[in-house]
Protein backbone atom coordinates (compact mmCIF):
# COMPACT_ATOMS: atom_id res chain seq x y z
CA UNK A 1 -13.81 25.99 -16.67
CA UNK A 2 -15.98 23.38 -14.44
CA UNK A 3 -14.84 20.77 -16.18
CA UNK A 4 -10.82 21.72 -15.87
CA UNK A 5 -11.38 21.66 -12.46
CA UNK A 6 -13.49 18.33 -12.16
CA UNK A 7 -10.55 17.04 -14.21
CA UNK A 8 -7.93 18.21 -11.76
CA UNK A 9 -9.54 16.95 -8.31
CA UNK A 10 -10.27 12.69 -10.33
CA UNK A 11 -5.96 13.49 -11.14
CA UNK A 12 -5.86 14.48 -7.38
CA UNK A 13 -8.32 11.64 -6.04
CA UNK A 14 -6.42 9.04 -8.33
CA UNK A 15 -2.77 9.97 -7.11
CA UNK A 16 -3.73 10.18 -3.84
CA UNK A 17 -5.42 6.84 -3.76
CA UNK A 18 -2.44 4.76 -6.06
CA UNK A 19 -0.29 6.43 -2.94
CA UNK A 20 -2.90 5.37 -0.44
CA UNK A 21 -3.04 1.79 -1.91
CA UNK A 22 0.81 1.45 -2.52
CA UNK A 23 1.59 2.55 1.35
CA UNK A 24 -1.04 -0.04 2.48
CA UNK A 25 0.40 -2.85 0.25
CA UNK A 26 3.76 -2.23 1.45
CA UNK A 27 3.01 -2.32 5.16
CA UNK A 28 1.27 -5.20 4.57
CA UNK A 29 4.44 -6.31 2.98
CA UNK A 30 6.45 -5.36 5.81
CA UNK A 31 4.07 -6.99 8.52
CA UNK A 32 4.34 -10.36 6.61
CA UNK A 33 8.02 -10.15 7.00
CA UNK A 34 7.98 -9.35 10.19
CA UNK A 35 5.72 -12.32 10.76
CA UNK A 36 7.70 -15.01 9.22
CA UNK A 37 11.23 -13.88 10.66
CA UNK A 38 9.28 -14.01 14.13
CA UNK A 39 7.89 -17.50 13.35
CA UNK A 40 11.30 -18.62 12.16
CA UNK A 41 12.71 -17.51 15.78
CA UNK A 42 10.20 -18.72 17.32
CA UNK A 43 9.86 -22.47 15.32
CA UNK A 44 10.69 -25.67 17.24
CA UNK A 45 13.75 -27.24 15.64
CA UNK A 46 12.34 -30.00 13.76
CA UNK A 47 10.14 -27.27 12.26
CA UNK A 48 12.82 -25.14 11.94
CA UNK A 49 15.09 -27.00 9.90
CA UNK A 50 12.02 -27.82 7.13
CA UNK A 51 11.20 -23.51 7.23
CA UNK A 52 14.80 -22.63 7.72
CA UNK A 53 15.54 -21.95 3.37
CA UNK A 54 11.90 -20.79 3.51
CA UNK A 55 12.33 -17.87 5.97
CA UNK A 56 16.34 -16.89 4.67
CA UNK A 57 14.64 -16.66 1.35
CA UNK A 58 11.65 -14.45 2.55
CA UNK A 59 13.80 -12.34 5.16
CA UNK A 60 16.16 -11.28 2.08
């Protein structure tokens, strides 16, 4: 019986943490977009033209 519960709380701890870690990864995601679409409003022209098919390929 101890171990049917031991069992159930790792399948807790290990759903809870693949959430935990996907949530993280995809605001990380997010904040890196956000990043480069500010950085490509932001870039001085002659910059901007080099980064332009950078950032349109990123910000899609």
């Amino acid at each position: 019986r101890a171990r049917t519960k031991v069992r159930a709380f790792v399948s807790k701890l290990l759903v809870f943490t693949v959430i935990f870690l996907m949530k993280g990864l995809f605001l990380d995601l997010w904040l890196l977009h956000q990043t480069y679409y500010r950085l490509c409003k932001t870039a001085p022209l002659p910059y901007l033209k080099r980064f332009r098919k950078v950032c349109i390929s990123i910000s899609r």
